[in-house]
Protein backbone atom coordinates (compact mmCIF):
# COMPACT_ATOMS: atom_id res chain seq x y z
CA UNK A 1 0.00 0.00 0.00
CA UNK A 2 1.03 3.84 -0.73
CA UNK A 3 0.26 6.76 1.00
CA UNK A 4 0.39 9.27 -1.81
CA UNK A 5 1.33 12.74 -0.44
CA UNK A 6 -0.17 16.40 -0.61
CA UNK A 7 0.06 19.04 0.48
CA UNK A 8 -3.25 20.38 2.44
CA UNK A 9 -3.60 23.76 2.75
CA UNK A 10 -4.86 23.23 6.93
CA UNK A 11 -1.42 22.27 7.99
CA UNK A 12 0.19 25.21 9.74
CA UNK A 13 3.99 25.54 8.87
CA UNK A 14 6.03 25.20 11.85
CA UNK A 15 6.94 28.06 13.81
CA UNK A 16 10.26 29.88 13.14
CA UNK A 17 9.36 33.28 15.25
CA UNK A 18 12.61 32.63 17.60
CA UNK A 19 15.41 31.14 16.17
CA UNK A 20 16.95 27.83 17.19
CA UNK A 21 19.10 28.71 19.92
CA UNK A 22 16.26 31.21 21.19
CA UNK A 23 14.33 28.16 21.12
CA UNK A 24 16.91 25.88 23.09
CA UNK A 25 17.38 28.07 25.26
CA UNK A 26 13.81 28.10 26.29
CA UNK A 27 13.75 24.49 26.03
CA UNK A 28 16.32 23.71 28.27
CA UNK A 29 14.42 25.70 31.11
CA UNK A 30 13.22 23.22 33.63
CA UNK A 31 17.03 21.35 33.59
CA UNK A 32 18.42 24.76 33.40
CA UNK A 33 16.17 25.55 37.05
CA UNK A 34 17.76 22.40 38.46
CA UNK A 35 21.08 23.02 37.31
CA UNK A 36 22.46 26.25 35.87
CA UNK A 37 20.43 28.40 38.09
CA UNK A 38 21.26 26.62 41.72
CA UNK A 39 24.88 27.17 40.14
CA UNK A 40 24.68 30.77 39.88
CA UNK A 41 22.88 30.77 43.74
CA UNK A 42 25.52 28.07 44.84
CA UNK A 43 28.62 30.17 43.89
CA UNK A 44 26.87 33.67 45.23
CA UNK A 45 26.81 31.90 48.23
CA UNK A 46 30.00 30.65 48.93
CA UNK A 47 33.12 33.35 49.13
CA UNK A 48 35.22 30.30 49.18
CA UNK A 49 35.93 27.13 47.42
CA UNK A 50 36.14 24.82 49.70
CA UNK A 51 34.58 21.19 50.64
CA UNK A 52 31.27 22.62 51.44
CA UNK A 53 30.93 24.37 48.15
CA UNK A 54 31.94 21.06 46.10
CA UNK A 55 29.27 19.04 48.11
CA UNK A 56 26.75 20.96 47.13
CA UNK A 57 28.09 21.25 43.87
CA UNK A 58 27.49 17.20 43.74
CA UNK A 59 24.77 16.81 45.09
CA UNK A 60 23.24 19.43 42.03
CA UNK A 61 25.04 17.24 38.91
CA UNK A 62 23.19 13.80 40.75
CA UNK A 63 19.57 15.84 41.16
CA UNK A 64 20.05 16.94 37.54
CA UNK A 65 21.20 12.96 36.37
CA UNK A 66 24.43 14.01 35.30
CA UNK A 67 25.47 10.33 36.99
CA UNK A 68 27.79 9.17 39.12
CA UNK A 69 30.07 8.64 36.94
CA UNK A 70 29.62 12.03 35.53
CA UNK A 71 29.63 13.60 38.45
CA UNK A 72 32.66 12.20 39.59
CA UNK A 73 34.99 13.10 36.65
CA UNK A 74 33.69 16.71 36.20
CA UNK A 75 34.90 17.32 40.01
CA UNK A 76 37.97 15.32 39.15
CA UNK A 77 38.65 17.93 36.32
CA UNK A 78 37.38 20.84 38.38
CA UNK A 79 39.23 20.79 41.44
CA UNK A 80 42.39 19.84 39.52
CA UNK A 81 41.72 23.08 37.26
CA UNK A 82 41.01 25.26 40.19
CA UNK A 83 44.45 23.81 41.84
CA UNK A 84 46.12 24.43 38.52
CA UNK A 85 45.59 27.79 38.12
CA UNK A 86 44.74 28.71 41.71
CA UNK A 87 41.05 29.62 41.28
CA UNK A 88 40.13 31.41 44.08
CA UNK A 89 36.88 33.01 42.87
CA UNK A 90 33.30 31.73 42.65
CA UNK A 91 32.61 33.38 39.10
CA UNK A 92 35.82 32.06 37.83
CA UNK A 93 35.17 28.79 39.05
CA UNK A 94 31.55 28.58 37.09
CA UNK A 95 33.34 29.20 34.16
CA UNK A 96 35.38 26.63 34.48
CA UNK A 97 32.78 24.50 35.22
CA UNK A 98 31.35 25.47 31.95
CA UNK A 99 34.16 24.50 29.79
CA UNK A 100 34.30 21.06 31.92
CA UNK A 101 31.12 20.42 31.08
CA UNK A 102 31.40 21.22 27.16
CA UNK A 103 34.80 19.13 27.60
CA UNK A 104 32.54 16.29 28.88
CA UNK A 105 29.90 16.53 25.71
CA UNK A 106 32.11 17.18 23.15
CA UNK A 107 32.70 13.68 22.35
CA UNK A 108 28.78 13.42 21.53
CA UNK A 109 29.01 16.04 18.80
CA UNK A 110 29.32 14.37 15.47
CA UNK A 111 27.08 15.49 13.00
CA UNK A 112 25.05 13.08 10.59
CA UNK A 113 26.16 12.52 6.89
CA UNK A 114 23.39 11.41 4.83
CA UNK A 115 24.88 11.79 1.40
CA UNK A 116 27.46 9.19 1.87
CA UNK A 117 25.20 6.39 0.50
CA UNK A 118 22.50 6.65 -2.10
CA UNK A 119 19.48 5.75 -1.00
CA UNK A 120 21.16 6.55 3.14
CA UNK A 121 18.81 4.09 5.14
CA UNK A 122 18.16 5.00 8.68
CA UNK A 123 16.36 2.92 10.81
CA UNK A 124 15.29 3.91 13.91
CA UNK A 125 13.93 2.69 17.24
CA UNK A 126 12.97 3.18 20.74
CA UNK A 127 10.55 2.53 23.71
CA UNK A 128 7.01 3.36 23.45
CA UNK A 129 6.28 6.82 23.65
CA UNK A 130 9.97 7.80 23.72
CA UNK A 131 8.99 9.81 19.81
CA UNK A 132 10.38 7.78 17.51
CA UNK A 133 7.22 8.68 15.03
CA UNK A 134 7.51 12.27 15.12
CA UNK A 135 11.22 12.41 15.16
CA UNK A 136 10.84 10.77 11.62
CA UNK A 137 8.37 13.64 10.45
CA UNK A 138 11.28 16.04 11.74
CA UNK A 139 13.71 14.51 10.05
CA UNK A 140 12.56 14.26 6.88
CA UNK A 141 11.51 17.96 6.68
CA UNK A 142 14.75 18.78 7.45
CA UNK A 143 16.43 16.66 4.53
CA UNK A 144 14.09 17.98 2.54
CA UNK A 145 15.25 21.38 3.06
CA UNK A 146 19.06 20.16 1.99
CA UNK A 147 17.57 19.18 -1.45
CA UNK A 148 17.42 15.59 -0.83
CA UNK A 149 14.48 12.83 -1.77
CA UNK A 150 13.40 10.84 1.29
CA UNK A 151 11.14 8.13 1.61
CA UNK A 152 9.47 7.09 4.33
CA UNK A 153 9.12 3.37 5.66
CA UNK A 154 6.06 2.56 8.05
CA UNK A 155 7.45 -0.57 9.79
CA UNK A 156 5.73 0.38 12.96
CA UNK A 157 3.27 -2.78 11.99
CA UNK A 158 1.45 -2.85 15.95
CA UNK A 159 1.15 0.59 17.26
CA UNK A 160 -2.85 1.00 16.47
CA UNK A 161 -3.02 4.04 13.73
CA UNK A 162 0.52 3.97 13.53
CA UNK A 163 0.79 4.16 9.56
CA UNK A 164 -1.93 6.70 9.53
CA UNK A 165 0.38 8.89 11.97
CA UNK A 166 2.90 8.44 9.63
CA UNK A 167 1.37 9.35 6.35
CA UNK A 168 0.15 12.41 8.34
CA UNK A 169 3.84 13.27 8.83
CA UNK A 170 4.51 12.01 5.24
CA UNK A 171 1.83 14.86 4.12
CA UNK A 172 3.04 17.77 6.15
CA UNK A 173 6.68 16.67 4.33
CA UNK A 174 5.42 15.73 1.05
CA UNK A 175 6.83 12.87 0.92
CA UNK A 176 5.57 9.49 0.01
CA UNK A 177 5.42 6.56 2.93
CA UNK A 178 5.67 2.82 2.29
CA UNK A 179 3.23 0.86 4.33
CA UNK A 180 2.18 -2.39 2.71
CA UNK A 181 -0.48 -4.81 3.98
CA UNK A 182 2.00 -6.78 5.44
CA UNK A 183 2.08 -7.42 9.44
CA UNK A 184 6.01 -8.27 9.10
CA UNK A 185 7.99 -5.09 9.53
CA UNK A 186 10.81 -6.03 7.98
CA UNK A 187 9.07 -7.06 4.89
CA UNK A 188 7.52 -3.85 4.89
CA UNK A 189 10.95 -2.11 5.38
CA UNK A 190 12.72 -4.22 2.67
CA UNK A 191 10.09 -3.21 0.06
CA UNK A 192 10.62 0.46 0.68
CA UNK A 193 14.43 0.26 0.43
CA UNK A 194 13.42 -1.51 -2.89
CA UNK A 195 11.22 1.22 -3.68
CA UNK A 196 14.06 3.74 -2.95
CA UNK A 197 16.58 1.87 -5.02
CA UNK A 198 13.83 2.72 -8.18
CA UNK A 199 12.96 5.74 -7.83
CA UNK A 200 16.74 7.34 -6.72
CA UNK A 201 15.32 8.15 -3.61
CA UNK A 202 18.37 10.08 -0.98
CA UNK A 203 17.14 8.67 2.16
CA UNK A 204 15.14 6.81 3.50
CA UNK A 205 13.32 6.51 6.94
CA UNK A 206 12.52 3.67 8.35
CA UNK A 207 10.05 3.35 11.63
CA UNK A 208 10.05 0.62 14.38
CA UNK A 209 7.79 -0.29 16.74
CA UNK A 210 8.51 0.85 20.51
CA UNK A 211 9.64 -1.63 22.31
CA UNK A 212 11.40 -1.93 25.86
CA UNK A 213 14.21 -4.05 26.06
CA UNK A 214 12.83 -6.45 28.52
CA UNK A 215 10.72 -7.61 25.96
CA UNK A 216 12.49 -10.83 24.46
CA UNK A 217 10.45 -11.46 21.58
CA UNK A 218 9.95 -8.02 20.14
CA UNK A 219 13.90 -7.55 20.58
CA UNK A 220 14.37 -10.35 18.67
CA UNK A 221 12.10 -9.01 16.01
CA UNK A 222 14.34 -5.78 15.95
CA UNK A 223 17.10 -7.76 15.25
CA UNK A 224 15.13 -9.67 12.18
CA UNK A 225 14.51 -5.91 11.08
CA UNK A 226 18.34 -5.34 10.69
CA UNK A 227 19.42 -8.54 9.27
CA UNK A 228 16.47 -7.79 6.57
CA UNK A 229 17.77 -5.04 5.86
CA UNK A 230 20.79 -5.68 5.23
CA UNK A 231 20.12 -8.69 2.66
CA UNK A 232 18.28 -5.85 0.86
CA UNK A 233 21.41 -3.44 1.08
CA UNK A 234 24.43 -5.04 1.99
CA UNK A 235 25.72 -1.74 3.04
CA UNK A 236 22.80 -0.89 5.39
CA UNK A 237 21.54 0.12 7.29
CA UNK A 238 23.98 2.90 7.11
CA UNK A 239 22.82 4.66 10.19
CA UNK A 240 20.67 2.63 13.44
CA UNK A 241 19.25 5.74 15.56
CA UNK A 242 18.02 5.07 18.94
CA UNK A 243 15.92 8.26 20.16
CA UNK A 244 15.55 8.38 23.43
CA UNK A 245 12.91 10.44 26.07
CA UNK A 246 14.80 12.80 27.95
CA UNK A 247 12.16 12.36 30.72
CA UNK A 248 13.45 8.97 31.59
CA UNK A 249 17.09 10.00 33.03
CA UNK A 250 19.27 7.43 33.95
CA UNK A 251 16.83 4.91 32.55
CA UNK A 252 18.52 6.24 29.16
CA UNK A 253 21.79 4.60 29.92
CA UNK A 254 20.10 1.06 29.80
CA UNK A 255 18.10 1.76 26.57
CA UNK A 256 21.34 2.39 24.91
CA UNK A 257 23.32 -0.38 26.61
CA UNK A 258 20.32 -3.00 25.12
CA UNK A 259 19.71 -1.38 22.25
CA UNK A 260 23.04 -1.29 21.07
CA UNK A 261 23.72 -4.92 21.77
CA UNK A 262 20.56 -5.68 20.09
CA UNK A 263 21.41 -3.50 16.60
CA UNK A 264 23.87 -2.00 16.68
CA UNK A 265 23.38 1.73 17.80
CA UNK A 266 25.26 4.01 15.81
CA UNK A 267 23.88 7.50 17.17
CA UNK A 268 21.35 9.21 19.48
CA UNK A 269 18.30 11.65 19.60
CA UNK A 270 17.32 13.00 22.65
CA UNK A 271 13.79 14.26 22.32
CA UNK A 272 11.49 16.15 24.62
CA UNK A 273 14.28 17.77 26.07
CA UNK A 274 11.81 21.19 26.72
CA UNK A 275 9.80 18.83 29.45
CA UNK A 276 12.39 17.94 31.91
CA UNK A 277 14.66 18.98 34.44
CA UNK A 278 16.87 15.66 33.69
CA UNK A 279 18.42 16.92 31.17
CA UNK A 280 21.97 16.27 32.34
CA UNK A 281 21.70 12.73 31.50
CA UNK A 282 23.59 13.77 28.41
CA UNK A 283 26.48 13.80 30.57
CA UNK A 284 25.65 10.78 31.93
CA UNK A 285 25.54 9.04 28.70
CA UNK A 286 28.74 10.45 27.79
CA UNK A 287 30.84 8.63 30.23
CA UNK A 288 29.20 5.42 29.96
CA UNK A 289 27.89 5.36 26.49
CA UNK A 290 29.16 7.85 24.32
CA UNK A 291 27.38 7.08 21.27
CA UNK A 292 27.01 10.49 19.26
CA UNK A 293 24.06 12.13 19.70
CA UNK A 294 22.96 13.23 16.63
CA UNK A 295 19.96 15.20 17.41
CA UNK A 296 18.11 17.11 20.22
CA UNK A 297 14.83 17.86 20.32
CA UNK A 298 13.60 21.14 23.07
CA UNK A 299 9.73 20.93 21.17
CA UNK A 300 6.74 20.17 19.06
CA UNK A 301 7.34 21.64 16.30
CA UNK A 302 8.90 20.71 12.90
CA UNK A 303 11.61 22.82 13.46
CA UNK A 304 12.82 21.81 17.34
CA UNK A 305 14.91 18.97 16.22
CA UNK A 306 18.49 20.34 15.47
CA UNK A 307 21.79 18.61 15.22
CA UNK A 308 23.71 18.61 18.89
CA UNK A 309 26.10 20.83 19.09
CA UNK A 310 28.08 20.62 22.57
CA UNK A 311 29.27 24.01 23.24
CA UNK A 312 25.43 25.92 22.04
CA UNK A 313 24.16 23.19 24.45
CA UNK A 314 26.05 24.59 27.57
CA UNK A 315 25.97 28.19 26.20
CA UNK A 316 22.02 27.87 26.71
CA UNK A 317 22.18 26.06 29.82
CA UNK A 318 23.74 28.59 31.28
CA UNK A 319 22.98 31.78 30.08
């Protein structure tokens, strides 16, 4: 089955009135309140750095799920900074905290090259609910908007309406979204990367079912998905993205862990970033998993999903 696209004039284009990092900023408010801003009070509070000051200073990177392990080697690298060049001032020492922190992330920032396979199959997966669905829509509007064809591949074969959420996305994009009659997700998914072959398509998108990673069977099934798709592209898939919900914290670092073992997780998206405080999981996952993190999402909108860029990311966590 197709899902021919068009393009109805009742869909609103996505709002653009304050910029990405206006928007990240804004998104990043509730982790900024449990983080950035008990910084600023922390250090106007203490005149000295002393043992006291880094307590409290821990006790804000475990509320905010930075992690232990986190946790541990930013004060590591911060008290052998502030020995180093004998810090003796609050301000000075937030700064350095800043630059820690972007120190800490900066292995995470590796931006996503679509164009190095033609058609660039992604497939993608996730719990239930974590946004795997609307991260799709996202992402092929903004591939779009580099000039490139992108298909979309409806293997979500159990979620109840879940190809008619899809070819809603695929109709906001304009783009065309493989479905099939079949209940087999990976047959569905190998008949769209066949499809893409034909028609020259750039990239294509391919949706999973949610799944959590307790659940045996459906894992297994995942795996089936991959192996399919690589008998239909030998090469592929040439990117396995595992988009995680912000809103589940530490929980994060054992969705990657399984995930990865289960398909091979090449990169990241961290959605619904704008609804939590636990946003310093990213730090988290950085010392235990540092897969990159492609994308971040602080937002609804069609436009809230933007590459991760580690320095912008502590620039609007703290400012």
């Amino acid at each position: 089955m197709f899902f021919k696209s068009r393009s109805p004039s009742d869909i609103p284009p996505a709002a653009k009135s304050t910029g990405w990092l206006g928007r990240l900023k804004a998104g990043l408010t509730k982790t900024r309140a449990a983080l950035a801003t008990p910084f600023t009070a922390l250090f106007a509070r203490h005149t000295r750095i002393d043992a006291a000051l880094y307590e409290e200073l821990e006790e804000l990177l475990i509320t905010a799920d930075c992690g232990v392990a986190a946790t541990e080697h930013i004060l590591t690298a911060l008290k052998a900074h502030v020995k180093q060049e004998r810090i003796e001032d609050s301000a000075e020492l937030r700064t350095a905290l800043k630059a820690i922190l972007a120190e800490v992330l900066a292995p995470l920032e590796a931006p996503l090259d679509v164009t190095l396979h033609k058609p660039f199959v992604i497939m993608l997966a996730g719990v239930n609910g974590a946004g795997t669905t609307t991260t799709i829509g996202k992402l092929a509007k903004r591939y779009q908007e580099q000039g490139l064809k992108v298909l979309l591949a409806a293997g979500d074969t159990f979620r109840a309406a879940a190809r008619e959420q899809l070819a809603v996305w695929g109709e906001r994009n304009q783009v065309e979204v493989i479905g099939g009659n079949s209940q087999d997700p990976a047959a569905v998914i190998f008949d769209a990367i066949q499809a893409a072959r034909a028609r020259h398509i750039d990239v294509v998108l391919a949706d999973t079912a949610g799944r959590l990673p307790t659940q045996l069977h459906l894992m297994d099934e995942i795996r089936k998905v991959r192996r399919v798709i690589e008998k239909a592209d030998p090469s592929a898939p040439h990117e396995v993205l595992l988009v995680l919900d912000a809103n589940t914290g530490q929980n994060a670092l054992a969705q990657t862990q399984a995930f990865g073992e289960a398909i091979g997780v090449t990169g990241l998206v961290l959605t619904k970033l704008d609804g939590t405080a636990k946003g310093g999981v990213i730090a988290a996952l950085a010392r235990k998993h540092p897969v990159p993190v492609r994308y971040i999402g602080v937002g609804e909108g069609l436009d809230d999903l933007q590459t991760f860029r580690a320095q912008e990311f502590v620039d609007a966590l703290f400012e």
